[in-house]
Protein backbone atom coordinates (compact mmCIF):
# COMPACT_ATOMS: atom_id res chain seq x y z
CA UNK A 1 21.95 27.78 19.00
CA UNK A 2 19.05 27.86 17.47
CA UNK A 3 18.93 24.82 15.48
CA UNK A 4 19.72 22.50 18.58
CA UNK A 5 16.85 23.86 20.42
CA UNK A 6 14.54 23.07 17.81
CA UNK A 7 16.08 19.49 17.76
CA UNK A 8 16.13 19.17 21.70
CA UNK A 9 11.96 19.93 21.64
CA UNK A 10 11.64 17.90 18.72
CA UNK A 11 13.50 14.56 20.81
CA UNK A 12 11.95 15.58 23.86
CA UNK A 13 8.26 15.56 21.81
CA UNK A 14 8.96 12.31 20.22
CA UNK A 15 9.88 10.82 23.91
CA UNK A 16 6.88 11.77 25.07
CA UNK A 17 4.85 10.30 22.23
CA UNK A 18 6.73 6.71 22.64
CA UNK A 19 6.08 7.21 26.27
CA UNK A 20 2.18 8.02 25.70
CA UNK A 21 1.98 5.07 23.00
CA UNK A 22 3.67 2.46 26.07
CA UNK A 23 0.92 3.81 27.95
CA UNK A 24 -2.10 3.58 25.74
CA UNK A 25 -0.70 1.44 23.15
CA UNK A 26 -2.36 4.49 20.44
CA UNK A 27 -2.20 8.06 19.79
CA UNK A 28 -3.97 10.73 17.89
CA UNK A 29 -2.84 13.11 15.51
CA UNK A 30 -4.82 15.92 16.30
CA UNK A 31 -4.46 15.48 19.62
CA UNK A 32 -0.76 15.15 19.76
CA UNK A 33 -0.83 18.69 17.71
CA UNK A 34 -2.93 20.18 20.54
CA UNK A 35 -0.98 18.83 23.46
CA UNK A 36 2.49 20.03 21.72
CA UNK A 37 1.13 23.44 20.24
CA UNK A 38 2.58 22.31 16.79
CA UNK A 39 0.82 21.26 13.46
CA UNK A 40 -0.45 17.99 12.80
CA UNK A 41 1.98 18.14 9.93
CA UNK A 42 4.59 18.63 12.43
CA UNK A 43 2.89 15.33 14.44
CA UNK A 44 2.72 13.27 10.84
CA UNK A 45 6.88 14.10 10.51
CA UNK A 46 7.14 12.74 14.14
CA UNK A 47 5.10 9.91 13.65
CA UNK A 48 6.68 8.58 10.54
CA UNK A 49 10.20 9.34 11.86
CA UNK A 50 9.37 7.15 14.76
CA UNK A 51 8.13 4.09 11.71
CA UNK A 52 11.22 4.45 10.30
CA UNK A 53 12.82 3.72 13.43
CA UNK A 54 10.34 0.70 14.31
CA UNK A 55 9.26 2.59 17.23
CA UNK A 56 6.03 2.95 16.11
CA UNK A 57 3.23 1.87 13.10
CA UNK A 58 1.50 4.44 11.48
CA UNK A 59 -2.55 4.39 11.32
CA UNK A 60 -5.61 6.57 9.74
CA UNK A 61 -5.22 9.67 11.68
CA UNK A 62 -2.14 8.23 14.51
CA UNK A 63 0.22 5.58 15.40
CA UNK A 64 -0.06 2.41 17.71
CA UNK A 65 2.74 0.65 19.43
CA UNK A 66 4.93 -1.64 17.30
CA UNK A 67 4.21 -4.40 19.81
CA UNK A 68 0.68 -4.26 19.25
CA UNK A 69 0.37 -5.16 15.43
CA UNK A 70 4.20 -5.82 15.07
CA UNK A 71 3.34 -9.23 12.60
CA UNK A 72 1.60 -6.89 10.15
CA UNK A 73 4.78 -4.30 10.13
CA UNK A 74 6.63 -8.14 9.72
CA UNK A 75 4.56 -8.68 6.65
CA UNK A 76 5.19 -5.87 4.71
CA UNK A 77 8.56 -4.82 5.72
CA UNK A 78 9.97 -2.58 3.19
CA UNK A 79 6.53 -1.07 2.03
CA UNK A 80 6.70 2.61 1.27
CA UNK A 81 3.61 3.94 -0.91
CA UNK A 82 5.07 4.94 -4.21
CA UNK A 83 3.50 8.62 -5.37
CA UNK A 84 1.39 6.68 -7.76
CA UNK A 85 0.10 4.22 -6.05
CA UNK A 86 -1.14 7.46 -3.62
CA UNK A 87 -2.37 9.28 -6.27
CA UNK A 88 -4.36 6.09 -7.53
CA UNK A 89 -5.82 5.62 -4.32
CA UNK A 90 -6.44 8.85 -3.25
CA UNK A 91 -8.68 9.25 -6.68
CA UNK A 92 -10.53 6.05 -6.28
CA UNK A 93 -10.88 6.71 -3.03
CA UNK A 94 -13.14 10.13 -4.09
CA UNK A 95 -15.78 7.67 -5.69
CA UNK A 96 -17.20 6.85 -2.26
CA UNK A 97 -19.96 8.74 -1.08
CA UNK A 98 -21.36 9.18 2.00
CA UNK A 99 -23.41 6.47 4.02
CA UNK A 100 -21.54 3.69 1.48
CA UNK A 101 -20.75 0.00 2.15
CA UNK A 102 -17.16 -0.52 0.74
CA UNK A 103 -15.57 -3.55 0.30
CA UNK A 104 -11.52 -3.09 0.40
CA UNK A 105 -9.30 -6.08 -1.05
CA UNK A 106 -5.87 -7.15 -0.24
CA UNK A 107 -3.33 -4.92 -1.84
CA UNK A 108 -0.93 -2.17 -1.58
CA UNK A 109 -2.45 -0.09 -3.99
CA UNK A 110 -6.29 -0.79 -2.45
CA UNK A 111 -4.45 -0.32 0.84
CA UNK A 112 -3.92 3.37 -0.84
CA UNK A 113 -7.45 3.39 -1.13
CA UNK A 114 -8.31 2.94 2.51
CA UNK A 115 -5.75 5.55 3.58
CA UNK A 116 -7.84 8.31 1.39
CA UNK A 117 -11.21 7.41 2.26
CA UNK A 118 -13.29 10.15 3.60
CA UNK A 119 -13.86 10.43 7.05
CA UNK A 120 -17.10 10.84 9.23
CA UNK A 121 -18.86 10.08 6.31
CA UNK A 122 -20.64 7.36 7.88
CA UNK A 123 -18.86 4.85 5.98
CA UNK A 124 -18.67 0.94 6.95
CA UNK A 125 -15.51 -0.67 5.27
CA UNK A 126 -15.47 -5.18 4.68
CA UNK A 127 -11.84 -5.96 4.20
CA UNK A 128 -9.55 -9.18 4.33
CA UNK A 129 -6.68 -6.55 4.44
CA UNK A 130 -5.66 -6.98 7.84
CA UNK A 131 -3.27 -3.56 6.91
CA UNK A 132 -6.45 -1.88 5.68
CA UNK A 133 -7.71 -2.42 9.05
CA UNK A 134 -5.27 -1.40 10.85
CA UNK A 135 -5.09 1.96 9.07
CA UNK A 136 -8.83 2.45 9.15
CA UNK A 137 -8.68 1.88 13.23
CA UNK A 138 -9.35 4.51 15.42
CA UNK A 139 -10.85 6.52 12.85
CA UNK A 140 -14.17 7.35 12.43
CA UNK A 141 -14.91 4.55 9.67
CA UNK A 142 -16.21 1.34 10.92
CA UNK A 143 -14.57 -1.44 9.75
CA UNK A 144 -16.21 -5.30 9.51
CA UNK A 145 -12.47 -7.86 9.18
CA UNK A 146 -13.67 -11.06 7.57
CA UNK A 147 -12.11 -14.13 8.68
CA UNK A 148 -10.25 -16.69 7.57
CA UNK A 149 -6.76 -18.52 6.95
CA UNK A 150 -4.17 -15.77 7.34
CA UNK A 151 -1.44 -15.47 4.32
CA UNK A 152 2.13 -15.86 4.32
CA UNK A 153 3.04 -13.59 1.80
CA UNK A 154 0.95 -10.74 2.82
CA UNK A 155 -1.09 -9.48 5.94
CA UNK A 156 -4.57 -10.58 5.17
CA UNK A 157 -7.02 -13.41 5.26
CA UNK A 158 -8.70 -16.32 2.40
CA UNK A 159 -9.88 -19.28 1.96
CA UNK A 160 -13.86 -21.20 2.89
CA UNK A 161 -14.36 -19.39 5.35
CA UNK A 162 -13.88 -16.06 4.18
CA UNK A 163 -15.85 -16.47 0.89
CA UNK A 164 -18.89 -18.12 3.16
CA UNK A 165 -19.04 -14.83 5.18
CA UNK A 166 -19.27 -12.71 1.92
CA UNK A 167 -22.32 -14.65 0.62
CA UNK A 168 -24.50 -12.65 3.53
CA UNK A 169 -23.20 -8.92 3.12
CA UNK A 170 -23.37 -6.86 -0.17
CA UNK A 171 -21.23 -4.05 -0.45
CA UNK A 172 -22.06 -0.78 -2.97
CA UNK A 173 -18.31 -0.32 -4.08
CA UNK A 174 -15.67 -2.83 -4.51
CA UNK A 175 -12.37 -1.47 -4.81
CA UNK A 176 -9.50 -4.48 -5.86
CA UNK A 177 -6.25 -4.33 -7.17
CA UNK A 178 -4.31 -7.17 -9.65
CA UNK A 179 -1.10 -8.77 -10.44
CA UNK A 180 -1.62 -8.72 -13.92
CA UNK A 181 -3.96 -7.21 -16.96
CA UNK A 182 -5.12 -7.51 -19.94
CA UNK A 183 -7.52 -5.12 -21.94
CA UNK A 184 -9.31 -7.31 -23.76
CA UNK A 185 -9.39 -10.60 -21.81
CA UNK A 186 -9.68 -9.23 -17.96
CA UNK A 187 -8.01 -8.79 -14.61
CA UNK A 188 -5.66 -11.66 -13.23
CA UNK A 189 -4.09 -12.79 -9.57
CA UNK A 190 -0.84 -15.17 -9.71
CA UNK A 191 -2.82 -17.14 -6.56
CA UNK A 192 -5.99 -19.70 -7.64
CA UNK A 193 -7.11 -19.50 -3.94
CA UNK A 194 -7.16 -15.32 -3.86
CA UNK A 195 -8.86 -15.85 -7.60
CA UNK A 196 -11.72 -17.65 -6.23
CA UNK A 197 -12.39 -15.30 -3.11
CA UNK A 198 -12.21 -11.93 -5.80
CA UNK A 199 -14.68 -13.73 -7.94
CA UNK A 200 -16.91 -14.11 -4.53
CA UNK A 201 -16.11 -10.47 -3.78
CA UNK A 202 -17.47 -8.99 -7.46
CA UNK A 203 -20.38 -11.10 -7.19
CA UNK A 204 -21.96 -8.94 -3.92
CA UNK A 205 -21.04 -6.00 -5.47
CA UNK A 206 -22.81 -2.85 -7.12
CA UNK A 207 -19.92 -1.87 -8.44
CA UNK A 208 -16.27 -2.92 -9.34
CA UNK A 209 -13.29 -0.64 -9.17
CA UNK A 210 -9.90 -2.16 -10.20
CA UNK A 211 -6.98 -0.05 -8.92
CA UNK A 212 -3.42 -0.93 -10.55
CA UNK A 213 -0.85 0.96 -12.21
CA UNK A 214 -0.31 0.99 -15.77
CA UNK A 215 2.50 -1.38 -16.22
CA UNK A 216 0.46 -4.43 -14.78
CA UNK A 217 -1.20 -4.18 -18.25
CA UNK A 218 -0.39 -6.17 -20.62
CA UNK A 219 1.22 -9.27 -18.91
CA UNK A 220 -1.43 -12.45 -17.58
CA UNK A 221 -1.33 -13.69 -14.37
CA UNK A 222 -1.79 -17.35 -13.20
CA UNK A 223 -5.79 -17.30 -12.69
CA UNK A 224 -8.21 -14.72 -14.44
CA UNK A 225 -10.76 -13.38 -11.57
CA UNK A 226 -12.97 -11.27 -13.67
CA UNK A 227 -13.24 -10.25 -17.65
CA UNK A 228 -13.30 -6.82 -18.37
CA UNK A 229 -17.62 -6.81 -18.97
CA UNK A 230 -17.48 -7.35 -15.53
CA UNK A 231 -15.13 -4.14 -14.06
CA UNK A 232 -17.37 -0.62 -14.26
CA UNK A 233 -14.28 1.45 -13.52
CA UNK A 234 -10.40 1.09 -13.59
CA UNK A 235 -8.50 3.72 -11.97
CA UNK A 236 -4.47 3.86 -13.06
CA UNK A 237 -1.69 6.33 -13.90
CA UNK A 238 -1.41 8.36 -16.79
CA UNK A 239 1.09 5.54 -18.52
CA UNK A 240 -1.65 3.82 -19.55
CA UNK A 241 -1.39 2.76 -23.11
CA UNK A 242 -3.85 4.41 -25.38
CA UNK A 243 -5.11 1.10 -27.38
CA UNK A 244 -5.30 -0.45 -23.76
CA UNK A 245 -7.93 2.39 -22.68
CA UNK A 246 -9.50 2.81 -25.80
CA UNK A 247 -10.32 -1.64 -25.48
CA UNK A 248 -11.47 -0.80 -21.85
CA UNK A 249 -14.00 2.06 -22.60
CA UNK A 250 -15.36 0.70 -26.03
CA UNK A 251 -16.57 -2.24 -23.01
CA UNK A 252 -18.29 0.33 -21.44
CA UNK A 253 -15.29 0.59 -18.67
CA UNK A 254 -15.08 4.31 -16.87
CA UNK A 255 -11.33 4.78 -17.05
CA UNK A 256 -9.76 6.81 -14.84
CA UNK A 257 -6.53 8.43 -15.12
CA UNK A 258 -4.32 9.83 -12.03
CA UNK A 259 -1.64 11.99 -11.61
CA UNK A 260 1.12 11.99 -9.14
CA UNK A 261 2.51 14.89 -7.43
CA UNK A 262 5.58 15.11 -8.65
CA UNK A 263 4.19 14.57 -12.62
CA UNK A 264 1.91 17.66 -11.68
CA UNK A 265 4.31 19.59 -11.12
């Protein structure tokens, strides 16, 4: 008897929520965990049940309504953050300090990177990630969206336009991701066009932070957007060949190594 009157609260909870998002098309974590008396962790099980079911899209600290941003939920429809693409994120992610300019790139595994950033931190985030964005929103990160041509093959923006806009901003951190790597010759894209507007991005830079799992070492993608003089830090799991790390750092390249949940366990 128990059991189904924890379910009945939880469906009658989760009704309320859908009703609350059709009303003001967001809602908020913490204070969803208020309102209910539960944990946010409680909330967070909600809120992702209710993704699953396409009832709902999951932000930085709450949910909006699937009607509002349903083309980005379109573009990305059977995304699920692998453990190590969290764990990658969630350590490059800890290189931002506070009162930082960040510049986020298009990405899953950058997107990982925007989902850990620290909050009230008085951080301003430049992205062409129009997922990025929508994680960051309603959080307490401010967020600058450069324009642009929107992509087919993935929710964010390139071309002119966008690379004209980064000439007159300069970011202290640049965190980017890759399709393909090599530890002697550099970082590649398979796309010329998403080549050229990385190159723009490393040029207003400070610093470059390439995020990608091991395996996209050792296999060359279509267009090269940067050599590996001009990365500062490469963050990846801990699969990473050792000749591959030991080319990186004897190029002066800070090499950092994460680990999963599950492998620290």
């Amino acid at each position: 008897m128990l059991d189904i009157n924890i379910k009945d609260a939880m469906d009658t909870r989760k009704t309320t929520i859908l009703e609350l998002l059709e009303q003001a098309q967001q809602v908020n974590i913490r204070e969803l965990a208020l309102r209910f008396n539960v944990s946010e962790m409680t909330i967070r099980r909600d809120l992702d049940e209710l993704e699953r079911q396409g009832l709902a899209v999951r932000t930085h600290g709450g949910a909006v309504s699937t009607g509002k941003l349903r083309f980005l939920q379109m573009g990305l429809p059977n995304y699920q953050a692998t453990q190590t693409k969290a764990a990658i994120g969630e350590l490059a992610a800890g290189l931002v300090t506070p009162g930082q300019t960040v510049m986020v790139d298009t990405g899953t595994t950058a997107l990982e990177v925007a989902r850990h950033l620290p909050q009230n931190a008085d951080i301003t985030v430049a992205t062409t990630s129009l997922c990025a964005a929508q994680d960051l929103y309603n959080s307490s990160i401010k967020i600058l969206i450069l324009g642009g041509f929107l992509r087919n093959d993935f929710p964010s923006v390139y071309g002119p336009l966008t690379e004209k806009l980064l000439n007159d901003i300069h970011v202290d951190v640049l965190f980017i991701g890759c399709d393909g790597a090599d530890s002697e010759t550099g970082f590649y894209s398979n796309d010329l066009h998403i080549s050229s507007l990385e190159q723009a991005m490393i040029r207003i830079a400070n610093r470059v932070v390439v995020v990608t799992e091991s395996s996209k070492f050792g296999s060359r993608a279509f267009a090269r957007y940067a050599t590996v003089d001009q990365v500062h830090t490469v963050v990846t799991d801990s699969l990473l060949l050792p000749t591959d790390k030991a080319h990186l750092e004897e190029r002066g390249v800070d090499v950092m190594t994460a680990v999963s949940k599950t492998n620290s366990m």
